[in-house]
C-alpha atoms as a PDB file:
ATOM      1  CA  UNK A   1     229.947  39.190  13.466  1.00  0.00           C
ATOM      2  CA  UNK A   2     228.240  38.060  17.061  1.00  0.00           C
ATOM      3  CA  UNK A   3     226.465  34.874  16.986  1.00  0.00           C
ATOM      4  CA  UNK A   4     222.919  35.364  17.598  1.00  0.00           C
ATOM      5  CA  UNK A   5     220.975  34.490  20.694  1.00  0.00           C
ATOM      6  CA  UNK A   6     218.661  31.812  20.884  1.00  0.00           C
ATOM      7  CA  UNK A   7     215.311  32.534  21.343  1.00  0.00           C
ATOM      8  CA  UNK A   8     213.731  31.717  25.102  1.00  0.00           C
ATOM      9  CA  UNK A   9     217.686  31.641  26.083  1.00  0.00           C
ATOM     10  CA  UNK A  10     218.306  33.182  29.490  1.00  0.00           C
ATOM     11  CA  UNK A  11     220.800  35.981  29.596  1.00  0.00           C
ATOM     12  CA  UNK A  12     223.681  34.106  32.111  1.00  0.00           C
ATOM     13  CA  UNK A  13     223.372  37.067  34.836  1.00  0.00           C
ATOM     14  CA  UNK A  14     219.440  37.299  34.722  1.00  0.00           C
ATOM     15  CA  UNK A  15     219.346  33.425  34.837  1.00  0.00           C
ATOM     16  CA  UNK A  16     221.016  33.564  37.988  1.00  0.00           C
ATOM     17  CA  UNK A  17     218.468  35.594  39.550  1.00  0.00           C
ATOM     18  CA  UNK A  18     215.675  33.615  37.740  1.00  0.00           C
ATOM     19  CA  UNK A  19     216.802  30.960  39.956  1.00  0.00           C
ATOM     20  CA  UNK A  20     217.526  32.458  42.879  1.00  0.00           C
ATOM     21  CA  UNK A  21     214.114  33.964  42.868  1.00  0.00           C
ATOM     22  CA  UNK A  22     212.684  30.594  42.661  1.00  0.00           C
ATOM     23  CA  UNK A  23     214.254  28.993  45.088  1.00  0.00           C
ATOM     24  CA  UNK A  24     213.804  32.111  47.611  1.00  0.00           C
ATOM     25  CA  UNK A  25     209.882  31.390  47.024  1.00  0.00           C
ATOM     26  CA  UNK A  26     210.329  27.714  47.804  1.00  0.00           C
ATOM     27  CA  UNK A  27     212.204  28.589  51.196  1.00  0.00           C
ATOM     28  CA  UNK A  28     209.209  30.517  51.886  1.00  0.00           C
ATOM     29  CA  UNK A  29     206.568  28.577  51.059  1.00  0.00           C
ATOM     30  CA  UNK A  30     208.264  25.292  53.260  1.00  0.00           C
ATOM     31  CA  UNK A  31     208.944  28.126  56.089  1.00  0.00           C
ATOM     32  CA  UNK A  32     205.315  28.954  55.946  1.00  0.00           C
ATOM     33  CA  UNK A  33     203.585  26.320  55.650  1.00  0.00           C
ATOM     34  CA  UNK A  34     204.179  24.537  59.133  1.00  0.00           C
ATOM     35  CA  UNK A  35     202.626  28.039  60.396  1.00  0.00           C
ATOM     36  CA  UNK A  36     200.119  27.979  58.224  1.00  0.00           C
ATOM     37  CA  UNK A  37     199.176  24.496  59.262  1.00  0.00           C
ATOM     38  CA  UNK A  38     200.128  25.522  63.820  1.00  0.00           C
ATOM     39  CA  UNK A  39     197.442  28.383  63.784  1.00  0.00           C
ATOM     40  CA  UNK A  40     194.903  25.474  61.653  1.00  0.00           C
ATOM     41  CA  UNK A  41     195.351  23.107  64.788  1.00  0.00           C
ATOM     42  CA  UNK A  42     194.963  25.948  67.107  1.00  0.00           C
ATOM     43  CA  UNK A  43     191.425  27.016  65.272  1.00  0.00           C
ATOM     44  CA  UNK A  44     190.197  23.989  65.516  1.00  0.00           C
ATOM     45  CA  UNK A  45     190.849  23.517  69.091  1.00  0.00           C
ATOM     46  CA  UNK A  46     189.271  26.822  69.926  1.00  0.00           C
ATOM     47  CA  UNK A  47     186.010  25.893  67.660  1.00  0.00           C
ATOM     48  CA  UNK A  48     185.853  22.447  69.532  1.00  0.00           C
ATOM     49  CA  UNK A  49     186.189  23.804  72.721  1.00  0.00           C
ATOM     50  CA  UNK A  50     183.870  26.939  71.882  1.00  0.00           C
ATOM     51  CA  UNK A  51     181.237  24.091  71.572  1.00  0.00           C
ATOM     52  CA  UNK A  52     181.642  22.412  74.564  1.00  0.00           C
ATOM     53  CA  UNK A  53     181.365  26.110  76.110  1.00  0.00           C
ATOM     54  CA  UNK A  54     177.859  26.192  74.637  1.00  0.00           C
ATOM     55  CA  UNK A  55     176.821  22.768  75.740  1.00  0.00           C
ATOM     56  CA  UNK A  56     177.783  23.338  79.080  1.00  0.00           C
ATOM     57  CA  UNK A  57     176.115  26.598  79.320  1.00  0.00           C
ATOM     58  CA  UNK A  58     172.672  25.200  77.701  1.00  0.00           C
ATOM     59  CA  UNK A  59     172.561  22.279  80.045  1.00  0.00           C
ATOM     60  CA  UNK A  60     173.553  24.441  83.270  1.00  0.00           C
ATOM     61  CA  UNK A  61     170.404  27.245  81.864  1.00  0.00           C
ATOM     62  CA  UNK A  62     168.086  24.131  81.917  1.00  0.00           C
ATOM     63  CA  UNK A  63     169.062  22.608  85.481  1.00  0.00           C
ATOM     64  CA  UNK A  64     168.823  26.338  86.623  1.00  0.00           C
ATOM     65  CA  UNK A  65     165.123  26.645  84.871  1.00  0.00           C
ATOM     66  CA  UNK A  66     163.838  23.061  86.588  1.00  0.00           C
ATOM     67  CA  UNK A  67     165.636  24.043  89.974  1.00  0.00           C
ATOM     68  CA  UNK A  68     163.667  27.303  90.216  1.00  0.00           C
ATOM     69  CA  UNK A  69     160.427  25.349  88.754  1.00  0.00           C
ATOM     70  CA  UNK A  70     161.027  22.892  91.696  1.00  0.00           C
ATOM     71  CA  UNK A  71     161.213  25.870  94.372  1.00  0.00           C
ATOM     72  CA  UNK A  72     158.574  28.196  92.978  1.00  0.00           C
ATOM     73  CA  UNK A  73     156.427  25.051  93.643  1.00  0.00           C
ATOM     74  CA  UNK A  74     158.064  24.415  96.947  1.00  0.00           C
ATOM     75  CA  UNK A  75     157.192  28.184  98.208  1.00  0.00           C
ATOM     76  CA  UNK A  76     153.458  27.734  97.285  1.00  0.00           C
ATOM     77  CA  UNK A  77     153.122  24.301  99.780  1.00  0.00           C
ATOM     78  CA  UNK A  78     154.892  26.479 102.615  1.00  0.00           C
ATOM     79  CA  UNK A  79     152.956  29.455 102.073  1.00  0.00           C
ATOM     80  CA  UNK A  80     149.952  28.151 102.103  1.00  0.00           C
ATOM     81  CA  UNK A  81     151.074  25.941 104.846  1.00  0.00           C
ATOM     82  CA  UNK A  82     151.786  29.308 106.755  1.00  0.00           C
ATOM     83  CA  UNK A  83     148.208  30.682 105.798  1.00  0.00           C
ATOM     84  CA  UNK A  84     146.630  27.182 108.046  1.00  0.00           C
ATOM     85  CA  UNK A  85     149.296  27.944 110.858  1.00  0.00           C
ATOM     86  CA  UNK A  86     148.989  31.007 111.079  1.00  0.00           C
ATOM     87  CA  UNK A  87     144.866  31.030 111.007  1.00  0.00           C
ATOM     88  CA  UNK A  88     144.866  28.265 113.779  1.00  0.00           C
ATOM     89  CA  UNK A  89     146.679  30.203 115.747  1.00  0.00           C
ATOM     90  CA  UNK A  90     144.653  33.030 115.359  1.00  0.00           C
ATOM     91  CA  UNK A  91     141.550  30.967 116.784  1.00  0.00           C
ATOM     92  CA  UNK A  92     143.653  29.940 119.176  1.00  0.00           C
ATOM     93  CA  UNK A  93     144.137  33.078 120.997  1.00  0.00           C
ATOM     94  CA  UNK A  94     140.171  34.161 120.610  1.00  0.00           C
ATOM     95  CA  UNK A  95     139.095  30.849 121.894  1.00  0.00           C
ATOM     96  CA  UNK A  96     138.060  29.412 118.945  1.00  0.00           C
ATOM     97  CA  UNK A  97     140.695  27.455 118.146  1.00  0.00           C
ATOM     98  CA  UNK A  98     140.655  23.707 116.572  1.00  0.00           C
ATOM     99  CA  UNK A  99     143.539  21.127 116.968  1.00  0.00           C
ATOM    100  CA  UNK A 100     143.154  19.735 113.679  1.00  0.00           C
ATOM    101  CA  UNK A 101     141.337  20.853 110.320  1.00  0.00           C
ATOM    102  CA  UNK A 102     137.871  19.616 110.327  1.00  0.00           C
ATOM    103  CA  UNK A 103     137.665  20.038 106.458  1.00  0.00           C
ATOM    104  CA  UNK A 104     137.657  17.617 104.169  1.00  0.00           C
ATOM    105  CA  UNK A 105     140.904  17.014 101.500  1.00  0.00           C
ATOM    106  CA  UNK A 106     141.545  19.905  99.246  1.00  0.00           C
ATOM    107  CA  UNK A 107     139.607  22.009 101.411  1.00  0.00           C
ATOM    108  CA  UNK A 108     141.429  25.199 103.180  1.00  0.00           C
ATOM    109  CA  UNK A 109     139.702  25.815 106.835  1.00  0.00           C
ATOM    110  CA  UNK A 110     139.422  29.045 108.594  1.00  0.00           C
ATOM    111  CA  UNK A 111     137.592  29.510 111.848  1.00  0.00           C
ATOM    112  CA  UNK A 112     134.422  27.209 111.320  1.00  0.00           C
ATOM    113  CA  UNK A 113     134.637  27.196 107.641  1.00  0.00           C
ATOM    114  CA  UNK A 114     135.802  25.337 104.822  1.00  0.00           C
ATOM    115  CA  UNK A 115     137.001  27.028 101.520  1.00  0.00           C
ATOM    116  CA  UNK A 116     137.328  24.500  98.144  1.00  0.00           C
ATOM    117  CA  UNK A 117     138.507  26.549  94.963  1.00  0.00           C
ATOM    118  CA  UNK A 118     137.529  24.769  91.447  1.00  0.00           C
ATOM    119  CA  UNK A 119     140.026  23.404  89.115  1.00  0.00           C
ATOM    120  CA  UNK A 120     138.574  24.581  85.932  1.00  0.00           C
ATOM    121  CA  UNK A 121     136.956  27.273  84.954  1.00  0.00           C
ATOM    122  CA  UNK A 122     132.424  28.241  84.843  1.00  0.00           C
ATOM    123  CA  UNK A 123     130.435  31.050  84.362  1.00  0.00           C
ATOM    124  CA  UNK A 124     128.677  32.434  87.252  1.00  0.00           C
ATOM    125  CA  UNK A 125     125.719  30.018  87.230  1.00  0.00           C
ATOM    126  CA  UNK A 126     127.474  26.526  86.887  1.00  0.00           C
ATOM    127  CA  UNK A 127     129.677  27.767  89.524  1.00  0.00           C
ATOM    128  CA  UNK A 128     126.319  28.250  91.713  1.00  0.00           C
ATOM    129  CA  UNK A 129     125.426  24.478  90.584  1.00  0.00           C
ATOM    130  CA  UNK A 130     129.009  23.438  90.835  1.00  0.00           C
ATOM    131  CA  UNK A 131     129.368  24.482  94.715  1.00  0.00           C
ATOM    132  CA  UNK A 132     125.889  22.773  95.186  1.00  0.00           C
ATOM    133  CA  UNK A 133     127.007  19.439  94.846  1.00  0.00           C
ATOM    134  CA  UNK A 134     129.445  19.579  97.017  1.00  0.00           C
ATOM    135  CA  UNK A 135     126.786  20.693  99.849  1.00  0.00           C
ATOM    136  CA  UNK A 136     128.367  24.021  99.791  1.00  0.00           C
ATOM    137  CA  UNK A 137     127.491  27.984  98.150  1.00  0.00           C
ATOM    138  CA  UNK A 138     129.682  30.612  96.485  1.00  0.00           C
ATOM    139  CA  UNK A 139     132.154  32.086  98.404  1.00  0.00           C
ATOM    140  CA  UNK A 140     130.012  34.857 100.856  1.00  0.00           C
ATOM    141  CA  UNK A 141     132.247  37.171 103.037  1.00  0.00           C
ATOM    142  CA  UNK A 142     131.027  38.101 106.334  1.00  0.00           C
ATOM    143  CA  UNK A 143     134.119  39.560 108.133  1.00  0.00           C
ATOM    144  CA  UNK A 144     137.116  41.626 106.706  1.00  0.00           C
ATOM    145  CA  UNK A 145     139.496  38.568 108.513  1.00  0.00           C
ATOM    146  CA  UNK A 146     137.993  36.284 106.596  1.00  0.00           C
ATOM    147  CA  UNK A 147     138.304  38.390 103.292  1.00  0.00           C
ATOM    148  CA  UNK A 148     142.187  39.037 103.881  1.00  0.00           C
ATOM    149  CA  UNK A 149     142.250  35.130 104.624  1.00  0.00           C
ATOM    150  CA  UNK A 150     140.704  34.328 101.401  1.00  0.00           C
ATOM    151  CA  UNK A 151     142.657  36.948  99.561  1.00  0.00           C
ATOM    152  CA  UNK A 152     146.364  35.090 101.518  1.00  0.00           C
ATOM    153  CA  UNK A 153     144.389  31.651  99.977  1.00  0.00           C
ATOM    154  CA  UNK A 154     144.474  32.947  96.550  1.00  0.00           C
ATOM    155  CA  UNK A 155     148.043  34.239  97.104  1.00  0.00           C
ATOM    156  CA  UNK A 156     149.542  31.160  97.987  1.00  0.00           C
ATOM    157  CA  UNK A 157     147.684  28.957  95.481  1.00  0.00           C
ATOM    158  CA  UNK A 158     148.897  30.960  92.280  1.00  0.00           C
ATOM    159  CA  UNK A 159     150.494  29.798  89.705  1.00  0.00           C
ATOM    160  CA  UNK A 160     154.305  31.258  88.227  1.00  0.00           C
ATOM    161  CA  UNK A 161     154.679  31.417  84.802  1.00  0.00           C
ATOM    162  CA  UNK A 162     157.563  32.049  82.973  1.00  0.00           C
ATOM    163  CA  UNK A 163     159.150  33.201  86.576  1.00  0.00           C
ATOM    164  CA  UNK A 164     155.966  35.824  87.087  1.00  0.00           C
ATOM    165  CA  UNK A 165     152.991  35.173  88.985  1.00  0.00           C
ATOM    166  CA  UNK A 166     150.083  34.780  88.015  1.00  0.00           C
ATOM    167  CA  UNK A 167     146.589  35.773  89.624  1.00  0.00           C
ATOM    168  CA  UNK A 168     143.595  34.192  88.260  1.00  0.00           C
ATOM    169  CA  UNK A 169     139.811  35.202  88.891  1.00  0.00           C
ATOM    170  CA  UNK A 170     137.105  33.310  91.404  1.00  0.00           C
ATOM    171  CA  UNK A 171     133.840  33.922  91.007  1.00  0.00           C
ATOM    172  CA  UNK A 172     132.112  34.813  94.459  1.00  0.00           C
ATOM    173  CA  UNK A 173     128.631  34.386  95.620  1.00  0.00           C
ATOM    174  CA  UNK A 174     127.220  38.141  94.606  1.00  0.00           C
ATOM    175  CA  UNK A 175     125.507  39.307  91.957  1.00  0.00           C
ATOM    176  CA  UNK A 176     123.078  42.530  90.969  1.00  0.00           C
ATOM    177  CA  UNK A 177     119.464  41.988  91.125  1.00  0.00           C
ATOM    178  CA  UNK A 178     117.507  44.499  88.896  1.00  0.00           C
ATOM    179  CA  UNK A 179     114.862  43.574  90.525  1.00  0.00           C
ATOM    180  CA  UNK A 180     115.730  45.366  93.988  1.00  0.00           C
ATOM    181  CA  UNK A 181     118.382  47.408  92.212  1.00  0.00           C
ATOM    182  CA  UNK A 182     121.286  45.808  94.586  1.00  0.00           C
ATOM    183  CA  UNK A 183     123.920  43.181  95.463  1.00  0.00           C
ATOM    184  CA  UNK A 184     122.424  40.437  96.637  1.00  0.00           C
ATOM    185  CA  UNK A 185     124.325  36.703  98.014  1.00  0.00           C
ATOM    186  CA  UNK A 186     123.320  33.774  97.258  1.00  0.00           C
ATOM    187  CA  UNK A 187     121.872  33.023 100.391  1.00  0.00           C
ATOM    188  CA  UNK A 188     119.395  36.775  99.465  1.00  0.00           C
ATOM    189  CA  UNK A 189     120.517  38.437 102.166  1.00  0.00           C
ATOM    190  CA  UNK A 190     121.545  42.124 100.329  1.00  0.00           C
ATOM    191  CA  UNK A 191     125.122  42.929 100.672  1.00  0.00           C
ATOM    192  CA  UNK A 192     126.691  45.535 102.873  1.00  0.00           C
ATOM    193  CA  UNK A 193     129.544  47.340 101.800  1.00  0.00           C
ATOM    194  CA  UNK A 194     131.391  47.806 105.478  1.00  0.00           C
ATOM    195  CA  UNK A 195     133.969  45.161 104.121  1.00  0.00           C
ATOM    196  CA  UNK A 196     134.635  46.534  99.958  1.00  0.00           C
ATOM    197  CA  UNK A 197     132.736  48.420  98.135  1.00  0.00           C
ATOM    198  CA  UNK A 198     131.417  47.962  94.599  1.00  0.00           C
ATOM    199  CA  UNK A 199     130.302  50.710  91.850  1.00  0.00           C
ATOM    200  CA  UNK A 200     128.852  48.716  89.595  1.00  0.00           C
ATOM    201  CA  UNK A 201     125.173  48.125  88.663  1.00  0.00           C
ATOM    202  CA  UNK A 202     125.207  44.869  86.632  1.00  0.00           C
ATOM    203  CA  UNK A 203     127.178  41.653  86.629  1.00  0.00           C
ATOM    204  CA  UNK A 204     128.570  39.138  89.233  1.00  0.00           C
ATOM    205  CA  UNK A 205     131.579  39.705  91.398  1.00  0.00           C
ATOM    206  CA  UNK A 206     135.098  38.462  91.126  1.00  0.00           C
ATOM    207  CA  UNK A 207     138.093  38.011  93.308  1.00  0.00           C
ATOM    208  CA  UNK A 208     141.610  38.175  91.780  1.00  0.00           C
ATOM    209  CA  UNK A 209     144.617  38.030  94.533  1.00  0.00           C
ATOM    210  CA  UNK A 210     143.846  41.160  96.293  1.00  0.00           C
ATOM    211  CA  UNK A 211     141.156  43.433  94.331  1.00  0.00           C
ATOM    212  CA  UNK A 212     137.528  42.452  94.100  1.00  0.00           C
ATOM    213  CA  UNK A 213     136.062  43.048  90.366  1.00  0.00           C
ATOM    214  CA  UNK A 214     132.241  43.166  88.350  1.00  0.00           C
ATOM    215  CA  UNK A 215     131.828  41.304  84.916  1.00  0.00           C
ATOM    216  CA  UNK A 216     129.819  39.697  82.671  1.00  0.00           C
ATOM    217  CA  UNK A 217     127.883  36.935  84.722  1.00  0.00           C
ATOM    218  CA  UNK A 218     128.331  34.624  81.906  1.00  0.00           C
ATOM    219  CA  UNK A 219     132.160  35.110  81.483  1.00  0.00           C
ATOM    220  CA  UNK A 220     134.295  32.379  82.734  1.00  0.00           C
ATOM    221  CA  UNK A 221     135.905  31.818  85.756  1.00  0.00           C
ATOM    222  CA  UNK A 222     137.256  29.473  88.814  1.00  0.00           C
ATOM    223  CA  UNK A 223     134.998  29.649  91.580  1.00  0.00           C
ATOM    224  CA  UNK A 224     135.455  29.427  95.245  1.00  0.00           C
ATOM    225  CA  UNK A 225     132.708  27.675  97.359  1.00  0.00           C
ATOM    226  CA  UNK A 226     132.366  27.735 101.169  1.00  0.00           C
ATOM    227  CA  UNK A 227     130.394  25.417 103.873  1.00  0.00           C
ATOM    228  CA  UNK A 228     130.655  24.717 107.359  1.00  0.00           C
ATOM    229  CA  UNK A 229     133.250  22.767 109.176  1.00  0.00           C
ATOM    230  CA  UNK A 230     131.720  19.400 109.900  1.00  0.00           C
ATOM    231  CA  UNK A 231     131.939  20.293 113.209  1.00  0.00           C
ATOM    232  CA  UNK A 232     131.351  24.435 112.694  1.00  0.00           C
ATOM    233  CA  UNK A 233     128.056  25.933 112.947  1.00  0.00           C
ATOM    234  CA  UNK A 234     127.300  28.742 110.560  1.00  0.00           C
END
């Protein structure tokens, strides 16, 4: 009678693969495992120098952003350095000329006159006051050279934000009198339209870069005064 088989023995041939079974998986785990461990290292070197990347690209975006700050600001000072060279030479050649400006600091010349534009912003009638104490009016325009010079002023003195330009609005020395149903300067004499023309009936007038605009008198705005050279006549 055959002896019977322990239980949880191994049959002698299946044991044998058992075993080599096992052994097979340990191969392949110790085979695998320094690969496993090669492409780790190599992640990690990537990630690290996938940061630096970034860093370097961040810092060169900001020195690129401050460098074209730096010459947006540097192209205003020539322009409007142009806009005086260009203006005295202009004189120059009609016999009017001047060797140096005869306006005080802060104060743009052309021909005899002497343009100052505010730093902060007024409605229409504080800008009247505001122009006053510095022995000077609203802006009037009296020849279409002087309008394209103060329109090449404004130009050259605006501001660039977020790398666009920006325009901003100057009150002028005009404003609608219901009383004689016109345009009238500060100075009353009526205004002629042989240099822009306006359609409006009501409000104050407004320069902005090149166009000339009608609002609300009591809207705000930077203003731009005028007087004579302190050797000009008027």
């Amino acid at each position: 009678m055959p002896a019977k088989r322990k239980r949880g023995a191994r049959v002698p041939g299946i044991s044998i693969l058992f075993e080599a079974r096992e052994v097979g998986e340990q191969l392949d785990t110790r085979a695998l495992s320094p690969k496993v461990s090669i492409w780790r290292h190599i992640a990690m070197v990537l990630g690290f120098l996938f940061l630096i990347l970034l860093g370097v690209l961040i810092f060169t975006a900001y020195w690129v952003y401050r460098l074209s700050e730096e010459s947006e600001k540097s192209l205003e000072a020539v322009d409007l350095e142009n806009i005086h060279l260009v203006d005295m030479l202009q004189q120059l050649v009609s016999g009017l000329g001047y060797k140096c400006s005869t306006c005080e600091l802060a104060w743009n010349q052309w021909s005899r006159h002497c343009y100052f534009q505010s730093e902060k912003q007024m409605t229409w009638q504080q800008g009247l006051k505001f122009c006053l104490k510095k022995d000077a009016s609203l802006l009037k325009v009296s020849k279409m050279q002087e309008l394209q010079f103060v329109q090449r002023m404004l130009t050259a003195t605006s501001k660039v934000y977020a790398g666009e330009r920006v325009f901003a609005n100057y009150w002028i020395g005009l404003m609608y009198h219901q009383d004689v149903k016109g345009w009238v300067w500060t100075d009353g004499t009526t205004f002629s339209s042989n240099i822009f023309k306006l359609q409006a009936t009501e409000g104050c007038v407004y320069f902005k870069k090149d166009t000339i605009n009608v609002q609300s008198c009591t809207r705000w705005n930077y203003v731009i005064c005028k007087k004579a050279s302190r050797f000009g006549l008027d």
